[in-house]
N, C-alpha and C. Protein backbone atom coordinates (compact mmCIF):
# COMPACT_ATOMS: atom_id res chain seq x y z
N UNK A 1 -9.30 156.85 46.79
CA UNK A 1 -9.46 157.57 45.54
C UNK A 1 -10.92 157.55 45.09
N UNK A 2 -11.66 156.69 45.09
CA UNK A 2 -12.74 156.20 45.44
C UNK A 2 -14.19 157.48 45.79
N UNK A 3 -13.73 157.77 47.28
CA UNK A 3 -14.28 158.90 47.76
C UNK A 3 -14.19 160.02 47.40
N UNK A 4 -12.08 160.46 46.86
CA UNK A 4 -12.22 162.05 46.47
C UNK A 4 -12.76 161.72 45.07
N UNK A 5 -13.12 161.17 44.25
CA UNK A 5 -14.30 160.92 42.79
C UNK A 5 -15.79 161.31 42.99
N UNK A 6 -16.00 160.95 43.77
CA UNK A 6 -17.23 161.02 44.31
C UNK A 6 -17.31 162.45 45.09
N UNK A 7 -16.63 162.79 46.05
CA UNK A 7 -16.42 164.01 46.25
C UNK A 7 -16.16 165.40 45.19
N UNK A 8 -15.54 165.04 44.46
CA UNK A 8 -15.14 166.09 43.58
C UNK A 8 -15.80 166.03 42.08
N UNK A 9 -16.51 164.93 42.13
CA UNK A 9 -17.73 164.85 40.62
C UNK A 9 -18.13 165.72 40.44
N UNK A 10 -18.78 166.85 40.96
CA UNK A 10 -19.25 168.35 40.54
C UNK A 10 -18.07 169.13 39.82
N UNK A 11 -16.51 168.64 40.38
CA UNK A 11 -15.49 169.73 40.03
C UNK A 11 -15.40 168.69 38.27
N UNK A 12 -15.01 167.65 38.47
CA UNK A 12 -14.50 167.01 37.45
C UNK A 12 -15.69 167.21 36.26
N UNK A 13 -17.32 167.27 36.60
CA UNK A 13 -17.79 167.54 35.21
C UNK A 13 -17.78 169.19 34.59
N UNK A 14 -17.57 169.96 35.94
CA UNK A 14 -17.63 170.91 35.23
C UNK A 14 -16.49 171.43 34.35
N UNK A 15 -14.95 170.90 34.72
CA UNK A 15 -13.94 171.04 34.55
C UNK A 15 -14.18 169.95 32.71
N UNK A 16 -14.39 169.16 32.32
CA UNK A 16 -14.76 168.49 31.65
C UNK A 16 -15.61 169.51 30.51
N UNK A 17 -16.85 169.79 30.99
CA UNK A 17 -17.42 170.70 30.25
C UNK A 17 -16.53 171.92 29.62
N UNK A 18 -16.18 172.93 30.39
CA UNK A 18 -14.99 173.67 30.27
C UNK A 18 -14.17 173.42 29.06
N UNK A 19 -13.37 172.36 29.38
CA UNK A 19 -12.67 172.16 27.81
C UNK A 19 -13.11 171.93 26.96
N UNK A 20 -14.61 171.08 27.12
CA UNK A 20 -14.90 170.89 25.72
C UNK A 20 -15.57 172.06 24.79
N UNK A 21 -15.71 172.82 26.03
CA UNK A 21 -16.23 174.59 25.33
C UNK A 21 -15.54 175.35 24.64
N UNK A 22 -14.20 175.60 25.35
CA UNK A 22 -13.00 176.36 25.20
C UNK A 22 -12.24 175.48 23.20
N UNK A 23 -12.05 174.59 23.76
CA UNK A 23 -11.01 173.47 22.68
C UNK A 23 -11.35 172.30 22.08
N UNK A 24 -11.23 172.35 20.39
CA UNK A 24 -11.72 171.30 20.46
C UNK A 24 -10.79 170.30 20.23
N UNK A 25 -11.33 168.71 20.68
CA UNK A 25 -10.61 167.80 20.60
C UNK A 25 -10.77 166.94 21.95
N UNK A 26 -10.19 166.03 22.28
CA UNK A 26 -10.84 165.18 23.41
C UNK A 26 -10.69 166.17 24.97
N UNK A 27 -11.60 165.96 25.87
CA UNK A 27 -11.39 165.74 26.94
C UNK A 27 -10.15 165.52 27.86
N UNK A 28 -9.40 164.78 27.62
CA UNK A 28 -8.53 163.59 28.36
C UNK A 28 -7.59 163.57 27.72
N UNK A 29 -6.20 163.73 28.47
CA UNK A 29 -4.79 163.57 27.56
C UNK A 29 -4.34 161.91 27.96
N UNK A 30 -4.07 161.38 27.50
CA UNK A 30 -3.49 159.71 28.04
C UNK A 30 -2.48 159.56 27.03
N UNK A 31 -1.33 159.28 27.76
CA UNK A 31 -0.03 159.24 27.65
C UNK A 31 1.04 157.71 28.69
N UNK A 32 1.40 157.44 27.87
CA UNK A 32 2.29 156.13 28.21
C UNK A 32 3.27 157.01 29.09
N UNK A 33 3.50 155.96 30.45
CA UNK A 33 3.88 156.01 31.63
C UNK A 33 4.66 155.34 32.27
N UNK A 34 6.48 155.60 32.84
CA UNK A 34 7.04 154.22 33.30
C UNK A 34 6.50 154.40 34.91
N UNK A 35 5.96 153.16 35.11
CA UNK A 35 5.48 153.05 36.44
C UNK A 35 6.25 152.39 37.66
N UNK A 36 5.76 151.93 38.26
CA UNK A 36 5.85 150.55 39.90
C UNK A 36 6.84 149.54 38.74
N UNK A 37 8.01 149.60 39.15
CA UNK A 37 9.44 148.12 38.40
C UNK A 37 8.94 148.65 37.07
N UNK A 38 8.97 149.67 36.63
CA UNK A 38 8.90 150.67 35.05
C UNK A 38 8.23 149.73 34.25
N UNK A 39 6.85 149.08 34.75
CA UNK A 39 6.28 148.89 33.96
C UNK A 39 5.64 149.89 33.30
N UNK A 40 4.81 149.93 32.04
CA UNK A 40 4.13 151.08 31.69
C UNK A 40 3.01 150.70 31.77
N UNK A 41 2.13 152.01 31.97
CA UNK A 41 0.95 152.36 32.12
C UNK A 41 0.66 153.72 31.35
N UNK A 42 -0.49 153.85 31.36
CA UNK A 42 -1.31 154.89 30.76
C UNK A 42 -1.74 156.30 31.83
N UNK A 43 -1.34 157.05 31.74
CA UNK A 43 -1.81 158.26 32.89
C UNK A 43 -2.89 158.63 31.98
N UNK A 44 -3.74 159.07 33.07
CA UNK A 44 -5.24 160.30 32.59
C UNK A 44 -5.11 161.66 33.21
N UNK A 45 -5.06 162.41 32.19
CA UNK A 45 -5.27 164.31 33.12
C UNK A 45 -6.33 164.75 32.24
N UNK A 46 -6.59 165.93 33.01
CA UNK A 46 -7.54 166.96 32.01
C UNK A 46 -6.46 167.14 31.09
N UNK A 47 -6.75 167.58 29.77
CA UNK A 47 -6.13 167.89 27.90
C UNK A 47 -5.83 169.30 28.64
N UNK A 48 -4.69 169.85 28.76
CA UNK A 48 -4.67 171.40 28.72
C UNK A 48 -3.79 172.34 27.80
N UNK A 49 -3.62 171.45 26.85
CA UNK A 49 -3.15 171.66 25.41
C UNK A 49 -3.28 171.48 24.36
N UNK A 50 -3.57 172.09 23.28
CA UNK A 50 -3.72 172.04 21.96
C UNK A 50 -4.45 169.88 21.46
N UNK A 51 -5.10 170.03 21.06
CA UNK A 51 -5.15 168.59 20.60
C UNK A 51 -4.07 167.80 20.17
N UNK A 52 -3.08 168.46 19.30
CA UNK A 52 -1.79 167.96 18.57
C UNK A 52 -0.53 168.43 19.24
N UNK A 53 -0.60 168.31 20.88
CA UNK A 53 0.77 169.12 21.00
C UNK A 53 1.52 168.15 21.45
N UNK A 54 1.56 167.01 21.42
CA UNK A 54 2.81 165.84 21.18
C UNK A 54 3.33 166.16 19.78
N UNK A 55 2.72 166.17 18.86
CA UNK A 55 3.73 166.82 17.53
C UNK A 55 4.26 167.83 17.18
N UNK A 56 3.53 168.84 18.40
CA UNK A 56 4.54 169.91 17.83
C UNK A 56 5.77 170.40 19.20
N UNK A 57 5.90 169.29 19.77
CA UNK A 57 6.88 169.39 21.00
C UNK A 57 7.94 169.36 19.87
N UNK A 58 8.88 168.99 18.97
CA UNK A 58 9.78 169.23 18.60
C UNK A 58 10.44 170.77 17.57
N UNK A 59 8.99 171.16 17.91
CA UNK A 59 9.43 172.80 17.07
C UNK A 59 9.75 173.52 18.19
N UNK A 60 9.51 173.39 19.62
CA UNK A 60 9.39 174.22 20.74
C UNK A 60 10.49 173.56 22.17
N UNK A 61 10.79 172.24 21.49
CA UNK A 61 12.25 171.82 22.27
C UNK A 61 13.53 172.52 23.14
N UNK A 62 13.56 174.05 22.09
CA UNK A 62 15.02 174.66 22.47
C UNK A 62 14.48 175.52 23.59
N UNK A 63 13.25 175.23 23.57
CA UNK A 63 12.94 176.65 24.92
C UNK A 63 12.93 175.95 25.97
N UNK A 64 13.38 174.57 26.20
CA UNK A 64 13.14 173.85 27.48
C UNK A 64 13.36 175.04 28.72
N UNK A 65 13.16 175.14 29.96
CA UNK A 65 13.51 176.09 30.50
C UNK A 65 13.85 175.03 31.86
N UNK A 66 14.22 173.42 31.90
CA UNK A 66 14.56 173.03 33.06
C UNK A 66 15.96 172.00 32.59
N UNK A 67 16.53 171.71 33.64
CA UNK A 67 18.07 170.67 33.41
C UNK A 67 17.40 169.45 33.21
N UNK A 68 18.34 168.39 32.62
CA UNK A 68 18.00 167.17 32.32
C UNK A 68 17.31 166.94 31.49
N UNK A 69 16.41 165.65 31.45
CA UNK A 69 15.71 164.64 30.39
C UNK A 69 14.71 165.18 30.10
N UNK A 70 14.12 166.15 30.95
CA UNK A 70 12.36 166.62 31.26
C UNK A 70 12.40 168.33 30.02
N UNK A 71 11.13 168.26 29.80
CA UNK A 71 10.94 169.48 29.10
C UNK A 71 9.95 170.43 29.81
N UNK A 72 9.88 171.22 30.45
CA UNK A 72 8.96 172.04 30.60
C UNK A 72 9.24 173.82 30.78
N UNK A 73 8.19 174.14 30.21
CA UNK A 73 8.27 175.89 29.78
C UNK A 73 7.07 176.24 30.62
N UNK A 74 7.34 177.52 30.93
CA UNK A 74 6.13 178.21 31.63
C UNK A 74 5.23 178.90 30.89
N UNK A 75 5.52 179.28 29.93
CA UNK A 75 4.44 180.16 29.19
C UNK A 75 4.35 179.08 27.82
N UNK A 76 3.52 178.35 27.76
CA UNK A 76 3.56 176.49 26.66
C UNK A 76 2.69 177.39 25.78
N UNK A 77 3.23 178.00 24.61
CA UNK A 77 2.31 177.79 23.10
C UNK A 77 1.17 177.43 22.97
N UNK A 78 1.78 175.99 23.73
CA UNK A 78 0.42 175.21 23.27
C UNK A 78 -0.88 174.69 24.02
N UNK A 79 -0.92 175.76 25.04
CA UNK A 79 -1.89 175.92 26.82
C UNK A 79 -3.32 176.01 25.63
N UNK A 80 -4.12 175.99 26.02
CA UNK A 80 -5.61 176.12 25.73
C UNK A 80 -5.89 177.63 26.55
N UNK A 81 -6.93 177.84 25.81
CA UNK A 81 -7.42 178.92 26.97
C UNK A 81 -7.47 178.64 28.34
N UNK A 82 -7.76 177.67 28.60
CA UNK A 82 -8.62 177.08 30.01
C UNK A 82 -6.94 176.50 30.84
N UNK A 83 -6.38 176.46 30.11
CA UNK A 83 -5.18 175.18 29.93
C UNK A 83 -4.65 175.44 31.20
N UNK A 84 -3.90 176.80 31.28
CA UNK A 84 -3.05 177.41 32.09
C UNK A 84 -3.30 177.43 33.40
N UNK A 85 -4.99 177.75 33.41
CA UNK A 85 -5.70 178.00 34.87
C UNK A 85 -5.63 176.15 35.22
N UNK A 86 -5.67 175.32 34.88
CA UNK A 86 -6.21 173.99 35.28
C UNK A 86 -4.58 173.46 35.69
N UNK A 87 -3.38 173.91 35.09
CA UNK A 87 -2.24 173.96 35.60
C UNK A 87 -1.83 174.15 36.83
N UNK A 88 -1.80 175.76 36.58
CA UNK A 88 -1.62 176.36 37.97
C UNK A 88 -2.53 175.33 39.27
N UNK A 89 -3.48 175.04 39.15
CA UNK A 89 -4.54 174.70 40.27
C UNK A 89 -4.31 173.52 40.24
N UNK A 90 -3.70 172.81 39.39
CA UNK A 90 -3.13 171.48 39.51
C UNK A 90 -4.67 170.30 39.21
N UNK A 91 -5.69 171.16 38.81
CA UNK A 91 -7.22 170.16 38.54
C UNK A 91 -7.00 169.35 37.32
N UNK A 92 -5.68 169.88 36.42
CA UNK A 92 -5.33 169.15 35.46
C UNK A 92 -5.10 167.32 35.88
N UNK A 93 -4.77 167.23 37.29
CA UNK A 93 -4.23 166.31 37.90
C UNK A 93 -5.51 165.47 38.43
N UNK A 94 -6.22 165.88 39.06
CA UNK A 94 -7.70 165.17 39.51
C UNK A 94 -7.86 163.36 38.74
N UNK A 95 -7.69 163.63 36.99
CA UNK A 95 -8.12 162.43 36.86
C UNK A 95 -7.27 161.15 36.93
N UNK A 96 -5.99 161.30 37.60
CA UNK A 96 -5.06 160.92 38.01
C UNK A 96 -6.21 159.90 39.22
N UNK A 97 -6.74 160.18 39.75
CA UNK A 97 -7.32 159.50 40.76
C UNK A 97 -7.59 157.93 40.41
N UNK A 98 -8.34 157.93 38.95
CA UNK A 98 -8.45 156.76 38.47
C UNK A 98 -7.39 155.78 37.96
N UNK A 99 -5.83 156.60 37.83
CA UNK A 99 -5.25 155.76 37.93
C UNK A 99 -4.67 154.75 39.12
N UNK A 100 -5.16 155.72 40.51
CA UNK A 100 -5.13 155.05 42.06
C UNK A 100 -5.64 154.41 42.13
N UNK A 101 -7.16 154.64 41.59
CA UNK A 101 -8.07 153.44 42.02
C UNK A 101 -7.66 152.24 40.97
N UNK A 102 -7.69 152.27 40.35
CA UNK A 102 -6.65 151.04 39.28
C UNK A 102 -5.25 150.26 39.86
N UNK A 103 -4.70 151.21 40.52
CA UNK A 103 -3.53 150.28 41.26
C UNK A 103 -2.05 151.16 40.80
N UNK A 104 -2.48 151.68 39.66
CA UNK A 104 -1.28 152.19 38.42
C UNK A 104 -0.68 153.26 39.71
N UNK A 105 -1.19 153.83 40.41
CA UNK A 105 -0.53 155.17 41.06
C UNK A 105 -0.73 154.76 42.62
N UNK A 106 -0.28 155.54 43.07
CA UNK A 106 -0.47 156.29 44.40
C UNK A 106 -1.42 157.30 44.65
N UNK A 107 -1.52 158.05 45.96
CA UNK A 107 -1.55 159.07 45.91
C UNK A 107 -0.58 160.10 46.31
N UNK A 108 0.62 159.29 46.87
CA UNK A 108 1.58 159.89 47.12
C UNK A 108 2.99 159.34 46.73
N UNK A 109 3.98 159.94 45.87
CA UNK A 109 5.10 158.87 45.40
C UNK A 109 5.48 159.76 44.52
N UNK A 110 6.93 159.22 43.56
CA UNK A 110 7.33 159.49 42.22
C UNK A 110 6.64 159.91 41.79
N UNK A 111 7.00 161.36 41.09
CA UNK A 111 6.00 161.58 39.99
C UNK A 111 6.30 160.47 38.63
N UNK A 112 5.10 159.78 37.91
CA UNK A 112 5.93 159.06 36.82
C UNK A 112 6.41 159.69 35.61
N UNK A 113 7.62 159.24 34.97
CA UNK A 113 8.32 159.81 34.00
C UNK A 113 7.21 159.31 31.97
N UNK A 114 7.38 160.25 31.74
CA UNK A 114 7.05 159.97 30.20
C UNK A 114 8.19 158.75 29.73
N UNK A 115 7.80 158.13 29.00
CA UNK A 115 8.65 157.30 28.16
C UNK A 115 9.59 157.62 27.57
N UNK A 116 9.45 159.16 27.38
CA UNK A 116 10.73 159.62 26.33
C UNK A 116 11.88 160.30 27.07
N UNK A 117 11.22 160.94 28.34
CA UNK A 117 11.73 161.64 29.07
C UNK A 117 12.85 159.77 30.01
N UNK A 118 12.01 158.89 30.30
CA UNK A 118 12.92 157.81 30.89
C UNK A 118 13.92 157.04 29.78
N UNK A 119 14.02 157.17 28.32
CA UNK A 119 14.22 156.50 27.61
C UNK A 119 16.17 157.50 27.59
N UNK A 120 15.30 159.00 27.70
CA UNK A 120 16.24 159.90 27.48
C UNK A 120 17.42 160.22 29.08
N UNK A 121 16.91 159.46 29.82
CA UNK A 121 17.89 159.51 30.98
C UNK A 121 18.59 157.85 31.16
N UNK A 122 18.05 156.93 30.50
CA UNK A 122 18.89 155.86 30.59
C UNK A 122 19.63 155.69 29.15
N UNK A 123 19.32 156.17 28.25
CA UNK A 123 20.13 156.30 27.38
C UNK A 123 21.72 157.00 27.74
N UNK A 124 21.57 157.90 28.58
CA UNK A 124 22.83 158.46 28.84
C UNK A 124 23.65 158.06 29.91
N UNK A 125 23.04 156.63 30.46
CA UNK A 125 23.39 156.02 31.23
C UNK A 125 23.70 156.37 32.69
N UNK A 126 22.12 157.21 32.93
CA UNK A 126 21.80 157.81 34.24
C UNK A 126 21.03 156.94 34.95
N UNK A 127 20.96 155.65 34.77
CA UNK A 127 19.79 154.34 35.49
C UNK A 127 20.11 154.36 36.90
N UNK A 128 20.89 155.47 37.87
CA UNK A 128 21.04 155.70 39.34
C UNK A 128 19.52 155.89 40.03
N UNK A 129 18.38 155.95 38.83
CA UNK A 129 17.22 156.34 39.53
C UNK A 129 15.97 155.18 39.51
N UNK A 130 16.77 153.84 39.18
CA UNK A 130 16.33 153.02 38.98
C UNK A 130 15.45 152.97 40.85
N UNK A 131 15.88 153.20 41.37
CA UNK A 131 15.12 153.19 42.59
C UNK A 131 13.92 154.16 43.17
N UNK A 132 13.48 155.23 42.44
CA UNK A 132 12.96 155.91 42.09
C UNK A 132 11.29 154.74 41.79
N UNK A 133 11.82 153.71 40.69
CA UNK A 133 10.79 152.93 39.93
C UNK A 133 10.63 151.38 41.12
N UNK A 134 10.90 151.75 42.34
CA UNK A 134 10.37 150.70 43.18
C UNK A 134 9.48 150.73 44.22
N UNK A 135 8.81 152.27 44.04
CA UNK A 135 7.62 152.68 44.94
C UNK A 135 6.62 152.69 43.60
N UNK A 136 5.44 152.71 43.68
CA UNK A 136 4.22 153.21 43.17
C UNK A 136 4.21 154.63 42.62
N UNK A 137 4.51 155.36 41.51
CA UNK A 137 4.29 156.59 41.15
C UNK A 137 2.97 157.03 41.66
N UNK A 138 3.34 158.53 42.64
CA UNK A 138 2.32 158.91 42.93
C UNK A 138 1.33 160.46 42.28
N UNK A 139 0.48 160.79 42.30
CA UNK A 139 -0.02 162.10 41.95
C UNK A 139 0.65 163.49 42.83
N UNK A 140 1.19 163.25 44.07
CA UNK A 140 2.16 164.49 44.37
C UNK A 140 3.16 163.74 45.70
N UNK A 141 4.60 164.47 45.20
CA UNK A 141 5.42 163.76 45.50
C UNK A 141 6.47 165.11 46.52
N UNK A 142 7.32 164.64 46.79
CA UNK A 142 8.23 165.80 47.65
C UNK A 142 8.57 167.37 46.83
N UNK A 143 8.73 166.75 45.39
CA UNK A 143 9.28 167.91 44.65
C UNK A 143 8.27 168.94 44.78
N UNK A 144 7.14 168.49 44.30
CA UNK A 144 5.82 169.14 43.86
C UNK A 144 5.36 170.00 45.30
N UNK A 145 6.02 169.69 46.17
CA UNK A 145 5.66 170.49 47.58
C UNK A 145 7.43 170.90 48.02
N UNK A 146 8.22 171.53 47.37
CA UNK A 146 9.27 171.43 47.58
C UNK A 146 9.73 172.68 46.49
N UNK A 147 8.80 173.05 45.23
CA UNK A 147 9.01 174.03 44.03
C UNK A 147 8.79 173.57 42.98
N UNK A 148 8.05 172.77 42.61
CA UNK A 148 7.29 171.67 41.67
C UNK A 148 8.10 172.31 40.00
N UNK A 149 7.87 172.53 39.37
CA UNK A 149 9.08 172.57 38.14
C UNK A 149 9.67 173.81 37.84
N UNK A 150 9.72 174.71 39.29
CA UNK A 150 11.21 175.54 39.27
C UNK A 150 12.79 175.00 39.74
N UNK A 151 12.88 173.44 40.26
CA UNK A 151 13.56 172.37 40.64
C UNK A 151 14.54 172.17 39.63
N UNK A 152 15.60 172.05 39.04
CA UNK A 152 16.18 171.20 38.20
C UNK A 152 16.12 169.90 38.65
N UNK A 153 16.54 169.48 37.55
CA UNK A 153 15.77 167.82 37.31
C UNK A 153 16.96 166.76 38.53
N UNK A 154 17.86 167.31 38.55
CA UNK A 154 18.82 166.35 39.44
C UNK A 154 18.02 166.74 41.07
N UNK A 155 17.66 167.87 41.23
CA UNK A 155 17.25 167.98 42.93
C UNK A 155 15.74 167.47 42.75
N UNK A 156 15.00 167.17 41.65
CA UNK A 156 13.82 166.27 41.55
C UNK A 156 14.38 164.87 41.99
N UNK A 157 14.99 164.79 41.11
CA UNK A 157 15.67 162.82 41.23
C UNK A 157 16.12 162.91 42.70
N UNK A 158 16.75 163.64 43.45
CA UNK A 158 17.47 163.83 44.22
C UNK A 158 16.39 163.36 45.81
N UNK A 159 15.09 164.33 45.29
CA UNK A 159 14.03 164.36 46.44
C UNK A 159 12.98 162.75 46.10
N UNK A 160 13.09 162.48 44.71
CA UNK A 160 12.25 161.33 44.32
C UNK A 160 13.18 159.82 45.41
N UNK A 161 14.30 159.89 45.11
CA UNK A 161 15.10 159.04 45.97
C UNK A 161 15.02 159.13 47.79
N UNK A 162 15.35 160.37 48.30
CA UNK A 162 15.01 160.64 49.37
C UNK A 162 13.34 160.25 49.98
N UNK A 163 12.55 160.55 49.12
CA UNK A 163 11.17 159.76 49.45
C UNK A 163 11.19 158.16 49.94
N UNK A 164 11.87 157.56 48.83
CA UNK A 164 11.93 156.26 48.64
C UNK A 164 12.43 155.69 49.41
N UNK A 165 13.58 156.14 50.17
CA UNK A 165 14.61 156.17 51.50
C UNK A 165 13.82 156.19 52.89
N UNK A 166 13.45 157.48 52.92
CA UNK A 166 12.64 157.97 54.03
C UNK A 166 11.28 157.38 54.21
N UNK A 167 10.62 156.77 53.13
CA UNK A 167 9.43 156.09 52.84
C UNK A 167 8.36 155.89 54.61
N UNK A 168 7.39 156.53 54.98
CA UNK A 168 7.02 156.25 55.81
C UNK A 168 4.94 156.84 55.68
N UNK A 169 3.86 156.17 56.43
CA UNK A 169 3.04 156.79 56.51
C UNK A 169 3.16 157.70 56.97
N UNK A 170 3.75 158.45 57.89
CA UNK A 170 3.85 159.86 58.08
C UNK A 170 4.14 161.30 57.12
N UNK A 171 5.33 160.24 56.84
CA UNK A 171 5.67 161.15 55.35
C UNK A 171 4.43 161.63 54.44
N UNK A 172 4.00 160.87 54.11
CA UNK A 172 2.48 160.65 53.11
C UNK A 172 2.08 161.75 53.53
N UNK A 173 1.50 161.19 54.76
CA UNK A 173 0.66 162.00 55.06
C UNK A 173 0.95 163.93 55.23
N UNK A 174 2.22 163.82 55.60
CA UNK A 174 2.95 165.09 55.43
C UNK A 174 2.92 166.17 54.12
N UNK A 175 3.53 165.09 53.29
CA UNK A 175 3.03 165.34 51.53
C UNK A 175 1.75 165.78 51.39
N UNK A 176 0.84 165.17 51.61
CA UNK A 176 -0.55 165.47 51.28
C UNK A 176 -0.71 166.72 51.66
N UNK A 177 -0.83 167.24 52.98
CA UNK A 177 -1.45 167.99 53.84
C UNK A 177 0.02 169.50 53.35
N UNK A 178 0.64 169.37 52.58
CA UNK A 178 1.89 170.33 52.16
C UNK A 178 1.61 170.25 50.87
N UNK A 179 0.71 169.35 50.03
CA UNK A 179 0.27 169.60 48.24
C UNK A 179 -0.45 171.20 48.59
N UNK A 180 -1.65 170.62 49.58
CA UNK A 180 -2.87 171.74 49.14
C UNK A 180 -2.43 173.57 49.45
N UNK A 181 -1.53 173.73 50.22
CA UNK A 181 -0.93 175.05 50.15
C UNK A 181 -0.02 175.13 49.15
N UNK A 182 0.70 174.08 48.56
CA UNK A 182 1.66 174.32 47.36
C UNK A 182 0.86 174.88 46.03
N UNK A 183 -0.08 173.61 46.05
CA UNK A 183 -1.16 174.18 44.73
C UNK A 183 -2.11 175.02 44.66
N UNK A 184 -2.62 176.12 46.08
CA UNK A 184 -3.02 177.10 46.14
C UNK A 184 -1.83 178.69 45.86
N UNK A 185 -0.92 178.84 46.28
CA UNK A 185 0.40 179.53 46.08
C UNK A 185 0.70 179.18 44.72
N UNK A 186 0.48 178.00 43.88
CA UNK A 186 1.17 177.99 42.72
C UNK A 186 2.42 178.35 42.02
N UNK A 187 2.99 178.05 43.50
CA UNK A 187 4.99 178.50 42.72
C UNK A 187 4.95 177.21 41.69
N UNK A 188 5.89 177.23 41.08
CA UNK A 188 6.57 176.37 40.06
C UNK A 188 5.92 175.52 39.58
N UNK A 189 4.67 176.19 39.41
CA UNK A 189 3.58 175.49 38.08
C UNK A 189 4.04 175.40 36.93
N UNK A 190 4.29 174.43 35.64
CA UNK A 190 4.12 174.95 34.50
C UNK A 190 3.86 173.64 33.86
């Protein structure tokens, strides 16, 4: 992780600059994270939404457009100008790196769940994915090369488990080398 930082420092300041042109308000979205045995951690992405759009997720709830615990819409209110393009291209994801080099991630694994989104699947006493939380959450995982959030949430859990099963360096490496045509095509961005 290390190297692609160093490698991609030209993308990450300009991408950096960018928002702070477009929107104001920080840089950096950081958001509590169930991680590796659901401890939590802190994720880092590029901000590609509104400064305040954790508060206004409950006016825009009923438009969820996926099954299960997870919320996501394709056309988000609350995208920034810049927001949508850094989506699609998945550069929203880049500063994810530093949570690899920290230990917190992978680069390949579980995507990790929001707190509310894990709070809201064991509450209903769906903890079958407790195995899910015994690899390292990674920055791109089977789903995300598989139809990344045109998926309902059970064939996510479904492929997050199957990873965990199948678990191999090959795999990885498979994943990886199947992100960069997923996130150029940009199916089931949102």
């Amino acid at each position: 992780s290390a190297a692609l930082l160093v490698a991609l420092g030209p993308l990450l300041l300009l991408t950096a600059i960018l928002i702070k042109l477009t929107s104001p308000g920080p840089i950096f979205f950081v958001q509590k994270r169930v991680g590796y045995n659901k401890r939590p951690f802190y994720i880092c992405k590029f901000r590609t939404m509104v400064a305040d759009a954790e508060n206004k997720l409950r006016d825009i709830e009923h438009l969820n457009e996926v099954t299960g615990p997870v919320f996501k819409i394709r056309n988000d209110p609350r995208l920034t100008p810049i927001g949508s393009f850094l989506r699609r291209t998945s550069i929203d994801e880049l500063p994810q790196l530093f949570n690899v080099l920290l230990g917190d991630m992978s680069l390949v694994g579980p995507r990790p769940l929001q707190v509310r989104d894990y709070d809201l699947f064991t509450k209903n006493g769906e903890d079958w994915q407790r195995r899910r939380f015994s690899v390292r959450p990674g920055i791109t995982c089977l789903w995300q090369v598989n139809g990344r959030s045109s998926l309902p949430f059970e064939e996510w859990m479904e492929l997050d488990l199957k990873y965990v099963q199948q678990w191999s360096l090959w795999l990885d490496f498979e994943i990886l080398a199947r992100t960069i045509p997923a996130v150029f095509k940009g199916y089931g961005a949102a």
